[in-house]
Protein backbone atom coordinates (compact mmCIF):
# COMPACT_ATOMS: atom_id res chain seq x y z
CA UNK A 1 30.45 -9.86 4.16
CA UNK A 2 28.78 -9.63 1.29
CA UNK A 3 25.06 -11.28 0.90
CA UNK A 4 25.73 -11.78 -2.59
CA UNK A 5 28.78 -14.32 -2.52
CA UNK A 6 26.82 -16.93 -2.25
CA UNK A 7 24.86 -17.01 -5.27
CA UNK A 8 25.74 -17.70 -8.79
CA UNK A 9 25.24 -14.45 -11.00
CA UNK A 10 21.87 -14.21 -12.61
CA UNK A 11 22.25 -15.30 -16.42
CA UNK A 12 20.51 -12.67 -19.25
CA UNK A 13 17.24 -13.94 -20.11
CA UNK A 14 16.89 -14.70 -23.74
CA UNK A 15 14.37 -16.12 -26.08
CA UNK A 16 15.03 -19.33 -27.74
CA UNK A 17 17.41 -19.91 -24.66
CA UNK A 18 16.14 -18.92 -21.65
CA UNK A 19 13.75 -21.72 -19.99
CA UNK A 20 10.88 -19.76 -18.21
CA UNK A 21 8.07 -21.88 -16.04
CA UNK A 22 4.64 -19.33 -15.60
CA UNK A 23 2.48 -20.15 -12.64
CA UNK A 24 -1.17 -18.83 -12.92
CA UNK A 25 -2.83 -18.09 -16.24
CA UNK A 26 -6.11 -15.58 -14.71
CA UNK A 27 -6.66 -12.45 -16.00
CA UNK A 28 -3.60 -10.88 -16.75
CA UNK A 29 -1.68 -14.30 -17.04
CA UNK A 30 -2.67 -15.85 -19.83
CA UNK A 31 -2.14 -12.41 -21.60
CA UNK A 32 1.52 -12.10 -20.39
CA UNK A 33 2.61 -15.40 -20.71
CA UNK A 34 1.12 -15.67 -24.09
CA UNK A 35 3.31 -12.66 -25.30
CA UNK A 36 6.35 -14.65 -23.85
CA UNK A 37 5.60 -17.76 -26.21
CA UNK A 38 5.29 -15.34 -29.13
CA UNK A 39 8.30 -13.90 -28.37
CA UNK A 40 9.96 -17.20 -29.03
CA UNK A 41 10.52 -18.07 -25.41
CA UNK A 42 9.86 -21.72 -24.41
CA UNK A 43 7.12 -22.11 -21.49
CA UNK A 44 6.51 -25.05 -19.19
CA UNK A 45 3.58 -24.05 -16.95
CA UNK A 46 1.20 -25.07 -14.02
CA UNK A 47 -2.68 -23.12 -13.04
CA UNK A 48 -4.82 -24.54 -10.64
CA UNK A 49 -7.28 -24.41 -13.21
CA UNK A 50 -5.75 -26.72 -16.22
CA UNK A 51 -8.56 -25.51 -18.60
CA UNK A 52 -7.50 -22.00 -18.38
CA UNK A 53 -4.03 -22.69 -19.83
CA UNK A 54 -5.60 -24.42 -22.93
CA UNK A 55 -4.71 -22.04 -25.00
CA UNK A 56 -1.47 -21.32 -24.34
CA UNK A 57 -0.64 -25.09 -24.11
CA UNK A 58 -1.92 -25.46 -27.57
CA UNK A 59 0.44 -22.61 -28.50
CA UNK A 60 3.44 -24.35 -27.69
CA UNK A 61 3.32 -24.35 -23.55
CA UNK A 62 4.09 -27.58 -21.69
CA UNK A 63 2.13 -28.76 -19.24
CA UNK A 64 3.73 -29.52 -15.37
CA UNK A 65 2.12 -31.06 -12.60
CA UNK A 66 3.18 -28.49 -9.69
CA UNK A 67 4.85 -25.28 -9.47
CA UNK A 68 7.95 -27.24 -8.19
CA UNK A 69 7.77 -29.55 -10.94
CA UNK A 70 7.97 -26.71 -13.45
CA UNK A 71 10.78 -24.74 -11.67
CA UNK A 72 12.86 -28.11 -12.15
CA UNK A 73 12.97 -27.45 -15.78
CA UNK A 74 13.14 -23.34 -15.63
CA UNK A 75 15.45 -21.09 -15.33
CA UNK A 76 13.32 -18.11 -14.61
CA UNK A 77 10.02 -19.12 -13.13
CA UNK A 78 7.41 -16.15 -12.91
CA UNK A 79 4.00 -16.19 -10.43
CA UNK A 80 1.14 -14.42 -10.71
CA UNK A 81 -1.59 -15.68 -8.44
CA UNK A 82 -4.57 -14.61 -6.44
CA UNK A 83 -3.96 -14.00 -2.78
CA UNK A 84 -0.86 -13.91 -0.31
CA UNK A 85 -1.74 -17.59 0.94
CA UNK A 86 -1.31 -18.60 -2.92
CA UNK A 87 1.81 -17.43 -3.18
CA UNK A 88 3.03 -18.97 -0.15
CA UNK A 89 1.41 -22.39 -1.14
CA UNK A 90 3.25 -21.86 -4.87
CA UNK A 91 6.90 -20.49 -3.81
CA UNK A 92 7.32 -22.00 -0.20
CA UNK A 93 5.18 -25.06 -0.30
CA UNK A 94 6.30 -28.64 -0.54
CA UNK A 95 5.31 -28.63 -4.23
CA UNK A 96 6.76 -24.46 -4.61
CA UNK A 97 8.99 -22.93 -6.56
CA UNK A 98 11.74 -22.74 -4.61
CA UNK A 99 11.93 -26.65 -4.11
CA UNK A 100 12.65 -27.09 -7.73
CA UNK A 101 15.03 -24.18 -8.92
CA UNK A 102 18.71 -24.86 -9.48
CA UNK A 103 21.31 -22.57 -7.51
CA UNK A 104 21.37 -19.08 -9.66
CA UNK A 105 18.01 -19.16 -11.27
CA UNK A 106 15.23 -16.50 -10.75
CA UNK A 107 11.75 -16.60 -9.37
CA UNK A 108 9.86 -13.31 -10.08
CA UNK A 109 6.43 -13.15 -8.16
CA UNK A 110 4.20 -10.86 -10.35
CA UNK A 111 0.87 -11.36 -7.73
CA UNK A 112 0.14 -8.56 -5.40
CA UNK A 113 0.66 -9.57 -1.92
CA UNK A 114 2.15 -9.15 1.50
CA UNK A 115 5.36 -7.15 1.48
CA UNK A 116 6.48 -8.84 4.39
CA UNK A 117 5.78 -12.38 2.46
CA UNK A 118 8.08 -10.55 -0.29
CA UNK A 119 10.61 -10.04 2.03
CA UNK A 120 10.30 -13.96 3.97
CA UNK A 121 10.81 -15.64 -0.23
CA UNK A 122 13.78 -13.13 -0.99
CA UNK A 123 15.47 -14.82 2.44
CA UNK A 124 13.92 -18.57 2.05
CA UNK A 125 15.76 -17.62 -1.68
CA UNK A 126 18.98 -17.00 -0.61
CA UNK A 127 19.27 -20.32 1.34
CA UNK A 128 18.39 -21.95 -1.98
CA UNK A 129 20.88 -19.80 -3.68
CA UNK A 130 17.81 -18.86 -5.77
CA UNK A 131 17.17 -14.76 -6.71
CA UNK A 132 13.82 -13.59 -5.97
CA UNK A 133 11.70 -10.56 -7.21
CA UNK A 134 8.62 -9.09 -5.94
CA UNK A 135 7.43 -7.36 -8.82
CA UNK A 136 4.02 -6.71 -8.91
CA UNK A 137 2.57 -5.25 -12.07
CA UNK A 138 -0.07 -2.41 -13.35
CA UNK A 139 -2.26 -1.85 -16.14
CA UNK A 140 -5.08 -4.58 -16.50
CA UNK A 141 -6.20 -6.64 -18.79
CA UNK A 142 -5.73 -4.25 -21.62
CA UNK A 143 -1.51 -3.53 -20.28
CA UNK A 144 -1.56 -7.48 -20.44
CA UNK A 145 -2.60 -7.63 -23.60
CA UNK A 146 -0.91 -5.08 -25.36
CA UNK A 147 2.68 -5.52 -23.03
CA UNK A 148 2.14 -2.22 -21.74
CA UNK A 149 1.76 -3.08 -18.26
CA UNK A 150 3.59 -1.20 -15.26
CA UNK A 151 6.27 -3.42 -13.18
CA UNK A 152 6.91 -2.45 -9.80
CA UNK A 153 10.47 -4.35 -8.36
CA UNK A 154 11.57 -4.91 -5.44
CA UNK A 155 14.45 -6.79 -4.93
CA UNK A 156 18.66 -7.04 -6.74
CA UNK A 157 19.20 -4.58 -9.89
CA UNK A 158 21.33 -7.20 -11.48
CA UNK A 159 18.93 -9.51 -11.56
CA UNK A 160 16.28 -6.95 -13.10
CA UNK A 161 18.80 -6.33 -15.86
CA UNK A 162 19.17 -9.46 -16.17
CA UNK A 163 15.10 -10.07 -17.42
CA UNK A 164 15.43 -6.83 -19.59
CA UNK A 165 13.92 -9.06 -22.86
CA UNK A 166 10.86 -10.04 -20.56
CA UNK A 167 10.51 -7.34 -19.82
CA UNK A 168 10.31 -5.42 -23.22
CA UNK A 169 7.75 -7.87 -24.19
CA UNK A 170 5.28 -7.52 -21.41
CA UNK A 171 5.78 -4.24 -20.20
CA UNK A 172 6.30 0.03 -21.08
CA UNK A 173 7.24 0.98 -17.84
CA UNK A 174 9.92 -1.04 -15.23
CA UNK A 175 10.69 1.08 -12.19
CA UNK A 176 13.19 -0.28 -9.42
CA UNK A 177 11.90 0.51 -5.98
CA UNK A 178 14.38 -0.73 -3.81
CA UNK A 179 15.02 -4.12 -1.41
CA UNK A 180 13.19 -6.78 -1.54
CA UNK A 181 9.89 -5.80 -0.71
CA UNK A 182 9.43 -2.50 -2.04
CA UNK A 183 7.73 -3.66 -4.79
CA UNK A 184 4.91 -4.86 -3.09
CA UNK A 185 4.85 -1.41 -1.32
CA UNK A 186 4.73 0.45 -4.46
CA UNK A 187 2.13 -1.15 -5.92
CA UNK A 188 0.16 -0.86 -2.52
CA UNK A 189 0.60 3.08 -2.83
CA UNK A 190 -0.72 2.23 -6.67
CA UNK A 191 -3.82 0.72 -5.45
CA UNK A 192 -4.23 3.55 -2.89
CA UNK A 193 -4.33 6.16 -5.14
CA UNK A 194 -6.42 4.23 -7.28
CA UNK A 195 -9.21 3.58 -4.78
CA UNK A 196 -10.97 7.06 -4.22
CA UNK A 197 -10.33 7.67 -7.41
CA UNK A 198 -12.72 4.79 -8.86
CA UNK A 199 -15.25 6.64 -6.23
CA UNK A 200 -14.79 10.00 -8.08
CA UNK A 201 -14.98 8.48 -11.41
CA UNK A 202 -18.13 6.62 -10.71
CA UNK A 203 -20.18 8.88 -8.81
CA UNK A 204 -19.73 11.97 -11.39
CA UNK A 205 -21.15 9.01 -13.80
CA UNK A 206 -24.15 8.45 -12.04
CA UNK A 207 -24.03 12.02 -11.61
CA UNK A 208 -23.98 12.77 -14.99
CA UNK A 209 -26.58 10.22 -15.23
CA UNK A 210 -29.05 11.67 -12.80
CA UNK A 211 -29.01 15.18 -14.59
CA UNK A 212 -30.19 13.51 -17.61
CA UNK A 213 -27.10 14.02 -19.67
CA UNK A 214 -25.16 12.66 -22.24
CA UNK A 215 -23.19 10.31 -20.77
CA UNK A 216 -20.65 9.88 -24.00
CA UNK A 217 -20.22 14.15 -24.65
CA UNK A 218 -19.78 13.98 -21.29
CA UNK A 219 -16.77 11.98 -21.29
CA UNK A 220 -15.64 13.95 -24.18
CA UNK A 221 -16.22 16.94 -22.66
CA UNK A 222 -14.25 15.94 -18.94
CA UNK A 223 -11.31 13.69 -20.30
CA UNK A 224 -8.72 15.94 -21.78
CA UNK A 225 -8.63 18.12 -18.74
CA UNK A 226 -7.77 18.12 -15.04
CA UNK A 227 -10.59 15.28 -14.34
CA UNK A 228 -8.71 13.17 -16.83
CA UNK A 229 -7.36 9.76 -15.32
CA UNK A 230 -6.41 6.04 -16.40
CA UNK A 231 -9.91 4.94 -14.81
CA UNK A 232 -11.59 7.99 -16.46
CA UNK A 233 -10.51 6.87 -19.96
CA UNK A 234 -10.67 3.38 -19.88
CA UNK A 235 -13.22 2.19 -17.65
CA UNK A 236 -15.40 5.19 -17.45
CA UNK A 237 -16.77 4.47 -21.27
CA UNK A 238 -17.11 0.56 -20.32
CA UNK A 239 -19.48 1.90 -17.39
CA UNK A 240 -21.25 3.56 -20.12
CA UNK A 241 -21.53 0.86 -22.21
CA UNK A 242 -22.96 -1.68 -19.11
CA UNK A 243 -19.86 -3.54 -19.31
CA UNK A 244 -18.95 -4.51 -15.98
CA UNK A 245 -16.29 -7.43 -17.20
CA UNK A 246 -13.28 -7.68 -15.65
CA UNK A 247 -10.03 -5.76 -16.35
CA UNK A 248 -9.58 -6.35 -12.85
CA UNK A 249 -11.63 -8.24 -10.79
CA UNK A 250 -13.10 -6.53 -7.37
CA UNK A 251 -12.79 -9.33 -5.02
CA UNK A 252 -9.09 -9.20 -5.81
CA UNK A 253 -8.99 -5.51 -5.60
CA UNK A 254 -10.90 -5.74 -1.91
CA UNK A 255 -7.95 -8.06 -0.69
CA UNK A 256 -5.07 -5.06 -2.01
CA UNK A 257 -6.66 -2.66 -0.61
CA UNK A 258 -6.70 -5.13 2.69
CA UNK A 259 -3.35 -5.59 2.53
CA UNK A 260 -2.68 -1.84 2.35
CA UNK A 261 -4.81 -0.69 5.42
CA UNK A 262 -3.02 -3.77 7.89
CA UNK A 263 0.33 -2.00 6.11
CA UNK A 264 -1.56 1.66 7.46
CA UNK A 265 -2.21 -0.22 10.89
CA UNK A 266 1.31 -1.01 11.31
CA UNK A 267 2.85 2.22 10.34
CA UNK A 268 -0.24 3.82 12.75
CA UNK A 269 -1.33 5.78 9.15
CA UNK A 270 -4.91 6.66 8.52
CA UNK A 271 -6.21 7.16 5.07
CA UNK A 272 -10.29 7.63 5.50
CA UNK A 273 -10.40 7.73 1.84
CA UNK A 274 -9.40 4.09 1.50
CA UNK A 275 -11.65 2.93 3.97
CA UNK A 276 -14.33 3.96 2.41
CA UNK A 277 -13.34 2.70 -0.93
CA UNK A 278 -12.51 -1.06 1.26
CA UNK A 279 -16.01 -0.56 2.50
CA UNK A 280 -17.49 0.33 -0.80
CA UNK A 281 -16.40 -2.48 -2.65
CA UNK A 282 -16.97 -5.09 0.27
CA UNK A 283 -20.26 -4.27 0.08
CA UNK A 284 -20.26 -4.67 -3.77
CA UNK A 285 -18.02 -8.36 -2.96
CA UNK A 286 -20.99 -9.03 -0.33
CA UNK A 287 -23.79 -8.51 -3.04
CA UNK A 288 -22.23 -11.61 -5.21
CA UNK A 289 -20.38 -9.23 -7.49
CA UNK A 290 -16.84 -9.96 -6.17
CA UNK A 291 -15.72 -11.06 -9.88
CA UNK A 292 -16.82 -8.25 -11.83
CA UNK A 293 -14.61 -5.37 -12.80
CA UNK A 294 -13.75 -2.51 -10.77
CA UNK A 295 -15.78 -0.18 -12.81
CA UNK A 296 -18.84 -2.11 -11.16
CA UNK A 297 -18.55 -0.25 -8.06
CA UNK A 298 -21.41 2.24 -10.02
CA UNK A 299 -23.62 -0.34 -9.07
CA UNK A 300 -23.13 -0.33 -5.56
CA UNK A 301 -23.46 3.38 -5.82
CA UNK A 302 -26.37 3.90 -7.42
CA UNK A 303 -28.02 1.21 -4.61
CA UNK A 304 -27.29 3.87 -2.47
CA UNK A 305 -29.26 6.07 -4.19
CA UNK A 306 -32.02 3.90 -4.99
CA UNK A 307 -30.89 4.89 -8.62
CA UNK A 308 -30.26 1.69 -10.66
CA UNK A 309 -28.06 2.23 -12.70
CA UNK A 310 -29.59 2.15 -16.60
CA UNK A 311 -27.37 -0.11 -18.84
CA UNK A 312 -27.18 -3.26 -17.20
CA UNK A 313 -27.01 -6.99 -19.08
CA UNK A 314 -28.60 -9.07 -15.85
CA UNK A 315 -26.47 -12.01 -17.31
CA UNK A 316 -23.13 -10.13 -15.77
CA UNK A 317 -24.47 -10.54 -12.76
CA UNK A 318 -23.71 -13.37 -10.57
């Protein structure tokens, strides 16, 4: 029998009739569920952190008291909180999600997490009759911003289809990656590849550094070619610069890469590279800097080295 039977077709998403809740206005929130409003789609929303959402409620967002509370007047509600336990206190707790959608609405969880946790909401879902996406997304604070952000899904191609404005507002790039679950996975392998990379990219700065050259020509010089990266382009010139806010904060990149090596222990994988990068940035986390950017793992390298790293504004620091 089909698993499907039971639940009412997804409806298209549309602005001006399409309902959406938002859970979770950090970083990348606020950004994305900002472009929604402007795109003429009505917002009720709830953050831990009321003052955060000022903006956007002053934009036209209403204001609900609980996650559940703003899925009861949503048709699509998306997430996109901190850590695995947030997202099971927001979707499966008594004041979650899924207590307040109607039969045939959509939750789409944005946040990294567990993909098991993915795969526990898509089945807690379909007792409520409710579809549910893992759909983790990529590209910072700048992505956010602009709508140019990755999205990873896991979970029913109907119902992806069915968010295809959404998506065209906050995103260039929406890749289905299977079952329920898979999302979460690919965004994991995302994070992977990211990880030594971010040790490359700083180290050949402090590198560059230590040789007493120009750190902009250098850039210039090592961009356009087989160096060249994401990180490379866009954070390398904000390490430059001393600017160590955050795109994407490290303590939250310490608990990805967390998820991704108890993933490694269960499929009995070992990546040595990613350790070290988990160990790297721990150490950075440790040092009070778990709320800085990525690009700030310079600074725990150039500790190393007893080689402080030149253009620093001590008011960054924590």
């Amino acid at each position: 029998m089909s698993h499907h039977v039971d639940r009412i077709a997804p409806a298209i998403c549309l602005p001006k009739v399409t309902r959406l809740g938002w859970i979770g206005t950090g970083v990348m929130g606020r950004s994305m569920c900002g472009r929604l409003l402007d795109a003429g789609f009505s917002v009720t929303l709830f953050t831990r952190t009321p003052e955060k959402a000022q903006d956007l409620l002053a934009r036209g967002a209403q204001w609900a008291a609980s996650p559940r509370a703003a899925a009861q007047v949503s048709d699509v509600v998306f997430s996109i909180v901190g850590y695995p336990e947030d997202v099971r206190e927001v979707v499966l707790g008594e004041q979650g999600v899924l207590r307040g959608l109607l039969p045939g609405s959509i939750l789409v969880d944005c946040t990294t997490s567990d993909p098991a946790l993915a795969i526990e909401i898509d089945k807690v879902g379909r007792s409520h009759r409710v579809w549910c996406l893992d759909a983790p997304v990529s590209g910072g604070d700048i992505g956010a911003r602009e709508g140019r952000l990755t999205v990873m899904v896991g979970g029913d191609d109907a119902v992806r289809l069915a968010l295809t404005e959404c998506w065209k507002v906050l995103a260039s790039n929406v890749v289905a990656c299977g079952p329920a679950g898979n999302g979460q996975h690919t965004k994991l392998v995302n994070q992977i590849a990211i990880a030594s990379g971010m040790i490359g990219v700083c180290e050949a700065m402090l590198y560059a550094h230590q040789a007493g050259l120009d750190l902009e020509k250098t850039l210039a010089a090592i961009s356009p070619g087989a160096a060249g990266s994401w990180s490379l382009s866009n954070l390398a010139p904000r390490i430059v610069n001393g600017n160590f806010s955050p795109g994407f904060m490290v303590e939250h990149f310490v608990k990805d890469m967390g998820l991704a090596l108890l993933e490694c222990r269960r499929m009995r994988l070992s990546l040595p590279g990613l350790e070290l990068a988990h160990s790297l940035y721990e150490s950075l986390q440790q040092g009070g800097h778990g709320r800085l950017g990525t690009q700030s793992l310079v600074l725990a390298l150039a500790k190393i080295s007893q080689s402080p790293w030149p253009k620093l504004d001590p008011s960054q620091i924590p």
